[in-house]
Protein backbone atom coordinates (compact mmCIF):
# COMPACT_ATOMS: atom_id res chain seq x y z
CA UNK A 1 279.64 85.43 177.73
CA UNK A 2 280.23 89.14 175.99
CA UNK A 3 278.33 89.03 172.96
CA UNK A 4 276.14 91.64 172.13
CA UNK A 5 277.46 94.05 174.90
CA UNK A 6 278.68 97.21 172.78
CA UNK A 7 275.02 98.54 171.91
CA UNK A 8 271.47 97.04 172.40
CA UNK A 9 269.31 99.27 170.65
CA UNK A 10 268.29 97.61 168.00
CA UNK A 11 268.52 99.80 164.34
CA UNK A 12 267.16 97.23 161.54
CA UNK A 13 264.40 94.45 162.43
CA UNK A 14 263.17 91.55 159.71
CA UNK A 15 260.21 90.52 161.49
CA UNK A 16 258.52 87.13 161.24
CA UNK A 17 256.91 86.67 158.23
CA UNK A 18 259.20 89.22 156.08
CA UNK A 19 261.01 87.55 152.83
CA UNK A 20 263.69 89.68 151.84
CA UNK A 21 265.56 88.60 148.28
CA UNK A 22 268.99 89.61 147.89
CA UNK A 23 271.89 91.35 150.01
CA UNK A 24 271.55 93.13 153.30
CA UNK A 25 273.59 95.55 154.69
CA UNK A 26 273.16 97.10 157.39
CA UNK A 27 274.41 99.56 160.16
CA UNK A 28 274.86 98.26 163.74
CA UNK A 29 272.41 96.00 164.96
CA UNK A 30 270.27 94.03 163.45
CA UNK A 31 267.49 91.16 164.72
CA UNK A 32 265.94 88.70 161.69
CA UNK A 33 262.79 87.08 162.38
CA UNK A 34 261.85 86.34 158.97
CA UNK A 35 263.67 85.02 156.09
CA UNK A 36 266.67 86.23 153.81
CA UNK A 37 267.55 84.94 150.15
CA UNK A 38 270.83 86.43 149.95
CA UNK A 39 273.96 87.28 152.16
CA UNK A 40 273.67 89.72 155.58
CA UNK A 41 276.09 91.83 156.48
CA UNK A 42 276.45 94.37 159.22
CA UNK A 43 278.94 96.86 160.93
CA UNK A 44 277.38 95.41 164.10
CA UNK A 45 275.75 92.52 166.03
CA UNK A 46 272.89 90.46 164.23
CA UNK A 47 270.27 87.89 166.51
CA UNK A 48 268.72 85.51 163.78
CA UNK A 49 265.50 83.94 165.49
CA UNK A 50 264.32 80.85 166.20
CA UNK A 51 261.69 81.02 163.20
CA UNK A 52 264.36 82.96 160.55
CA UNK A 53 265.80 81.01 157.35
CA UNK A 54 269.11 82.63 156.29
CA UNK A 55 270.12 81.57 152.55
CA UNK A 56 274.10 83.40 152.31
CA UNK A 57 276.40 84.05 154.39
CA UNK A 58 276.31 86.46 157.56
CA UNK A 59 279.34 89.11 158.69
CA UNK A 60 279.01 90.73 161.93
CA UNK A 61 281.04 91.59 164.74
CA UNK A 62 279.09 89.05 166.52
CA UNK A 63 276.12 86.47 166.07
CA UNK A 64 273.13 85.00 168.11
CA UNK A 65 271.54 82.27 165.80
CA UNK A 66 268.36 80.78 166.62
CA UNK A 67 267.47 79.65 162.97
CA UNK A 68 268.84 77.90 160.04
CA UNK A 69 271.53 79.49 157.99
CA UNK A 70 272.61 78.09 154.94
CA UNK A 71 276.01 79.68 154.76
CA UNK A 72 279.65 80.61 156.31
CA UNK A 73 279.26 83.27 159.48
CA UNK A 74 282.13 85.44 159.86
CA UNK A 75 281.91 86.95 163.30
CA UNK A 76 285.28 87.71 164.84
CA UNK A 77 283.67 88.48 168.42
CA UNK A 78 281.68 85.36 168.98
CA UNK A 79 279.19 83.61 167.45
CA UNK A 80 276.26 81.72 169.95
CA UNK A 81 274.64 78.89 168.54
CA UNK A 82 271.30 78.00 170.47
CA UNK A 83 269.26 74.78 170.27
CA UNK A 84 267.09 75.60 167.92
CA UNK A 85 269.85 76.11 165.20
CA UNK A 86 271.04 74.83 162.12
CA UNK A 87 274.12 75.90 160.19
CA UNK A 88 275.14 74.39 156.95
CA UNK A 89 278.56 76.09 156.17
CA UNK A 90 281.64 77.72 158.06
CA UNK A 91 282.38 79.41 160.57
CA UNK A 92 284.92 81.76 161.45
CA UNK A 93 285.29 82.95 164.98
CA UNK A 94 287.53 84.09 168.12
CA UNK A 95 284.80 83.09 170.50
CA UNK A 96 282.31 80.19 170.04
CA UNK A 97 279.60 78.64 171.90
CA UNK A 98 277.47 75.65 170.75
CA UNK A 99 273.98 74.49 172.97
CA UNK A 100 273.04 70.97 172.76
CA UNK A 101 271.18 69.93 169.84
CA UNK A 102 272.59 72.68 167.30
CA UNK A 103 273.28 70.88 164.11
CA UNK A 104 276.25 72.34 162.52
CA UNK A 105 277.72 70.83 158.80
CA UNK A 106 280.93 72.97 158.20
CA UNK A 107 284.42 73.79 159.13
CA UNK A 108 284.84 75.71 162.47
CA UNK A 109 288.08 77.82 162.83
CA UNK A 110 287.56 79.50 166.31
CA UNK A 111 291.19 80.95 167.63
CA UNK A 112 291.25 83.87 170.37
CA UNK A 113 295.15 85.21 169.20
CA UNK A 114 294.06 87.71 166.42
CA UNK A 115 297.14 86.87 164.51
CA UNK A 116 296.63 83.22 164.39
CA UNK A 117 292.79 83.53 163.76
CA UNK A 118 293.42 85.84 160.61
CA UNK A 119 296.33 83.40 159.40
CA UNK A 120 294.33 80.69 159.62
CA UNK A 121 290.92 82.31 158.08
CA UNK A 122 293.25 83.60 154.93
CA UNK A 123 294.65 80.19 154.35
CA UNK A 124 291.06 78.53 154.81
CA UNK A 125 290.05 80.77 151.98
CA UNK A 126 292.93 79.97 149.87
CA UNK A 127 292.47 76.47 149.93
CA UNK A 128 289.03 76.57 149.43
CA UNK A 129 290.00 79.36 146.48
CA UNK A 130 292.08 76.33 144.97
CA UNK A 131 289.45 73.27 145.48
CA UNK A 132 287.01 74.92 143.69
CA UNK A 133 289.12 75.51 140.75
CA UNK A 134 290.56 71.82 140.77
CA UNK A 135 288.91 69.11 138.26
């Protein structure tokens, strides 16, 4: 599997034990070992540990997660779910791979063609745009 080939130095590190309330953004890549109250967002690749406990939603190019994340991950490279995981939300994908025991609540839309993946993630939005307006 490719993920997390372009660059391994790692530039932004949440270590065990670190709370961090609110948004993160962040160039290239970043590892989480502790926990996040708000969405994460980088121009790169982001590991979230074993230990880490993500509250918002993640954008990457790709994603390692270890942890629990409560919210949608938007990775269009590939997103690795390991044992250890726990993902309450979406995800949005061209390459996915789930270990045994990962617990995963959400819709999945994983599609390699790049035109069918961003039809398909725009029209997810939309109708989640309209069910959340209807009574």
């Amino acid at each position: 599997m490719a993920f997390l080939t372009d660059d391994i130095s790692i530039n932004t590190i949440i270590g065990l034990g670190s709370a961090v309330s609110g948004d993160v953004h962040a160039n290239g890549f970043i590892r989480v070992d502790g926990d996040i109250d708000g969405n994460l967002e980088s121009t790169g690749n982001i590991i979230i540990g074993d230990k880490a406990r993500i509250n918002g939603s993640i954008s990457a190019l790709s994603t390692v997660i270890g942890g629990i994340v409560l919210g949608d991950i938007y990775a269009p490279n590939g997103i690795k779910l390991l044992s250890s995981s726990a993902v309450i939300g979406n995800i949005f994908t061209k390459k996915l791979e789930i270990e045994e025991n990962v617990i995963l609540h959400g819709h999945c839309i994983a599609l390699k063609d790049d035109e069918e993946f961003a039809r398909m993630t725009e029209r997810f939005s939309n109708e989640q745009s309209i069910r959340g307006k209807a009574i």
